[in-house]
Protein backbone atom coordinates (compact mmCIF):
# COMPACT_ATOMS: atom_id res chain seq x y z
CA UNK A 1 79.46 99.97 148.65
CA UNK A 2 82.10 97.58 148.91
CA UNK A 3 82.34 97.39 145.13
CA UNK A 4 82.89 100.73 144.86
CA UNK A 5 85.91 100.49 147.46
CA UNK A 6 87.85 97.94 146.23
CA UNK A 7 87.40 99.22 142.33
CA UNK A 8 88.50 103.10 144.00
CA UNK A 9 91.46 100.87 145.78
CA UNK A 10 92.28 98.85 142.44
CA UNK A 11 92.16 101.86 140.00
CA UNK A 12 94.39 104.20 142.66
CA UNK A 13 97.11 100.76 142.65
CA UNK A 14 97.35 100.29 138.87
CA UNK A 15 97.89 104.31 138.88
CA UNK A 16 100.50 104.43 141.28
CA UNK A 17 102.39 101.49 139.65
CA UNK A 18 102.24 103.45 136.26
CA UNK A 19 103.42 106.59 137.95
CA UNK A 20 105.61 108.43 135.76
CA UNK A 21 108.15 110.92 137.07
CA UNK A 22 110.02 114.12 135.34
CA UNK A 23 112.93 114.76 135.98
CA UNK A 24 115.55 117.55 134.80
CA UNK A 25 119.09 116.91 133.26
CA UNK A 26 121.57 117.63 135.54
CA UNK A 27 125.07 117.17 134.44
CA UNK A 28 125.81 116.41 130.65
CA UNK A 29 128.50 115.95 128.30
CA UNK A 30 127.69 115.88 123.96
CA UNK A 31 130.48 115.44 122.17
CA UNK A 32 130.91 115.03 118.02
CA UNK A 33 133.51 113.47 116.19
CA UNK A 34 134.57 113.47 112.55
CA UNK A 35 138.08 113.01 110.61
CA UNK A 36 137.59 116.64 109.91
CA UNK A 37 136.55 118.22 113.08
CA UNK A 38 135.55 117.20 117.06
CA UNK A 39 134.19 119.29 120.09
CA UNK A 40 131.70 119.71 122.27
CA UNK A 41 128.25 121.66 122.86
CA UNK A 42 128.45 123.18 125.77
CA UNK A 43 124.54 124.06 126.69
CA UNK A 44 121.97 121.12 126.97
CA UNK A 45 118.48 121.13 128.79
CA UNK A 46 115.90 118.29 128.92
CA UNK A 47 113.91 115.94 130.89
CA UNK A 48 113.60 111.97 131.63
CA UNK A 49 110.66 110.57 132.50
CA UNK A 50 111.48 107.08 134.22
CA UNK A 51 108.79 104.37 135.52
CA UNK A 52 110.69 103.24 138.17
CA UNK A 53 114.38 104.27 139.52
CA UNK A 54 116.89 104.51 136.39
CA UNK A 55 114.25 103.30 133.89
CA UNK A 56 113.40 105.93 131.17
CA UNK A 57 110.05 106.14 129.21
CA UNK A 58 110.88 109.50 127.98
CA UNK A 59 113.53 111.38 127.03
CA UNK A 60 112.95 115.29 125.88
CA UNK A 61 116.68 117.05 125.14
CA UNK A 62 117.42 120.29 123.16
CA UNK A 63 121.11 121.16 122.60
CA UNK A 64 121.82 125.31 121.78
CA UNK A 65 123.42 124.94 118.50
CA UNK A 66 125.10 128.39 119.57
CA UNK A 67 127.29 126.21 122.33
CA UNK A 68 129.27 124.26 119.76
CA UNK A 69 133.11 124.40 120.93
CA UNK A 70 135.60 122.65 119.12
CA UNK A 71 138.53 124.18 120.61
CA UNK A 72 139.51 126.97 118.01
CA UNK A 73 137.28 130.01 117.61
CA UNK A 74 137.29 130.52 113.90
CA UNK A 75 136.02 126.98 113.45
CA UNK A 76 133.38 127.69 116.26
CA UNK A 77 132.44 130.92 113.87
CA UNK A 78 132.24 128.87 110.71
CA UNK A 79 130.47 125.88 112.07
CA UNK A 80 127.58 128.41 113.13
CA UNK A 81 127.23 129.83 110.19
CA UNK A 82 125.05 129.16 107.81
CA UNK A 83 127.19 126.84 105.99
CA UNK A 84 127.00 124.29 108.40
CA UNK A 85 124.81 124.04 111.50
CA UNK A 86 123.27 127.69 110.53
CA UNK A 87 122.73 128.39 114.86
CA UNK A 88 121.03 132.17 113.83
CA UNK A 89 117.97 129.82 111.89
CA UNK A 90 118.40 126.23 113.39
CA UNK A 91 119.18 127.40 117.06
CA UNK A 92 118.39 124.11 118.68
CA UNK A 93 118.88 120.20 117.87
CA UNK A 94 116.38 117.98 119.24
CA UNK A 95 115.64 114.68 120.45
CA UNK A 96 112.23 113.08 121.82
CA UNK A 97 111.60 110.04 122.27
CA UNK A 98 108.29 108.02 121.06
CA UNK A 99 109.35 104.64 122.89
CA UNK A 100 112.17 102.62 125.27
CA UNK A 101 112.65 98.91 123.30
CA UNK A 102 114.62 96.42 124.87
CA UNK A 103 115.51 93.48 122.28
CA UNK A 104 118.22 91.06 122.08
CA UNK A 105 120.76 94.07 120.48
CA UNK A 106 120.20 95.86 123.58
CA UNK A 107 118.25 98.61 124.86
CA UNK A 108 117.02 101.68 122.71
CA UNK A 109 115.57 105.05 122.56
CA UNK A 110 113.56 105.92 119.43
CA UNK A 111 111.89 109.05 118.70
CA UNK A 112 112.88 111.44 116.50
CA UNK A 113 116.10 113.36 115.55
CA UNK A 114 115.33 117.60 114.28
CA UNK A 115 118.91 118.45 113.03
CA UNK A 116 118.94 121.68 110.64
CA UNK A 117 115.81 122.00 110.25
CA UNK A 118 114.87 118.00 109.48
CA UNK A 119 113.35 115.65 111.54
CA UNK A 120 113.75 111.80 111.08
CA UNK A 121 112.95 108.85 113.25
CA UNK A 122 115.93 107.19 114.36
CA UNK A 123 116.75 104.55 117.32
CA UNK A 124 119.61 105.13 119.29
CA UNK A 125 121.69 102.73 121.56
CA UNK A 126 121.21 103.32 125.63
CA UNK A 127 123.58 102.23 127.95
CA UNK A 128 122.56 103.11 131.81
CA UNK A 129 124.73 102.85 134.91
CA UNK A 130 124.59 103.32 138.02
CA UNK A 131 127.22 105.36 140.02
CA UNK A 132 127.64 107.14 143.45
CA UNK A 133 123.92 106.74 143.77
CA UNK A 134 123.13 108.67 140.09
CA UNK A 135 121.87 107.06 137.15
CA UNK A 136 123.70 107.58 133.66
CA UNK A 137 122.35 107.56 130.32
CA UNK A 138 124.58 107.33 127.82
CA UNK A 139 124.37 106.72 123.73
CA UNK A 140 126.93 106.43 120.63
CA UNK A 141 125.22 106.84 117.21
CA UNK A 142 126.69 108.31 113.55
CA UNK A 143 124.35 111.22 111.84
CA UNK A 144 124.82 111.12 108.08
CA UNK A 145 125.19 114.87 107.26
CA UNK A 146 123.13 114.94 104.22
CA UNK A 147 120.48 113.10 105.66
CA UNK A 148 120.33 116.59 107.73
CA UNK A 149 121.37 118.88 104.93
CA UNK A 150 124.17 119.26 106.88
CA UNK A 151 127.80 121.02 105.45
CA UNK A 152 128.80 121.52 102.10
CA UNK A 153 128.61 118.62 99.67
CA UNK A 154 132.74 118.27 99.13
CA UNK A 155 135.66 116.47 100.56
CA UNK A 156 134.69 116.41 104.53
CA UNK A 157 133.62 113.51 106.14
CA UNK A 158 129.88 112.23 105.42
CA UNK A 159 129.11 111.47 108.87
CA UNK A 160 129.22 112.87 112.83
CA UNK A 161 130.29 110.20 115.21
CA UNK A 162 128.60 111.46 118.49
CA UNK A 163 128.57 110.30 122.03
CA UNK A 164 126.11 111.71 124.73
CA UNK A 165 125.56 111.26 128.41
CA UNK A 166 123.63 112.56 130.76
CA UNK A 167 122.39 112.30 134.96
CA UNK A 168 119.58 113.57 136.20
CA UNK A 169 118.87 115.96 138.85
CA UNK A 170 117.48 114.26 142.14
């Protein structure tokens, strides 16, 4: 009998210390950069799973293609269309993540990348901070746009410079 106590106590401690918890994205901010064109998407939902307080295991984020906002409406309506991120076919851009590695570069999240349609494992750079209590997630990375089928194949700029951060909700 007391076998079976201490193994019930043992298994219910190594469960508790590999407790995962879920939590929502709260406030976000995506921005894209290129020589050609910059802006925002607007719409973002998601979930980190953490181990402990500020530590991720997880990360699950879609971004609404249809939220893109660079600041002038007739490039809004053209970088929709089909000739670029195609938002009607490709409505969302995903990221989930497979594993957290910490090496000497730093920390990373890798998983994979859907963009228009393809999907291809890539490891991005994670900085976290902690402010006012919150915990922020934030990455830098460069997409190459054909790697995604991305845009036309002429004189704009191969690759999206993009910066994303994140809290979660409490």
């Amino acid at each position: 009998m007391k076998i079976l106590l201490i193994t019930t106590v043992l298994l219910l401690s190594v469960s508790y210390l590999n407790a995962q918890e879920k939590k929502e994205v709260d406030t976000y901010k995506i921005a894209f950069f290129s020589k050609d064109a910059s802006g925002v998407f607007k719409e973002m939902s998601g979930t980190v799973e953490t181990s402990k307080p500020g530590v991720p295991t997880a990360f699950n984020l879609d971004i609404d293609v249809a939220s893109i906002n660079t600041g002038n409406g007739v490039q809004n309506k053209h970088a929709k269309s089909s000739e670029w991120f195609d938002a009607k076919k490709y409505a969302k851009i995903s990221f989930s993540s497979s594993e957290i590695v910490k090496n000497e570069e730093g920390l990373f999240a890798k998983g994979i990348l859907d963009l228009h349609g393809v999907s291809k494992e890539v490891s991005l750079p994670l900085e976290i901070s902690l402010k006012d209590g919150k915990y922020f997630y934030k990455t830098k990375f460069s997409v190459k746009r054909s790697a995604y089928n991305l845009g036309p194949e002429s004189k704009v700029s191969p690759t999206i410079k993009i910066i994303a951060a994140l809290t979660l909700k409490q």
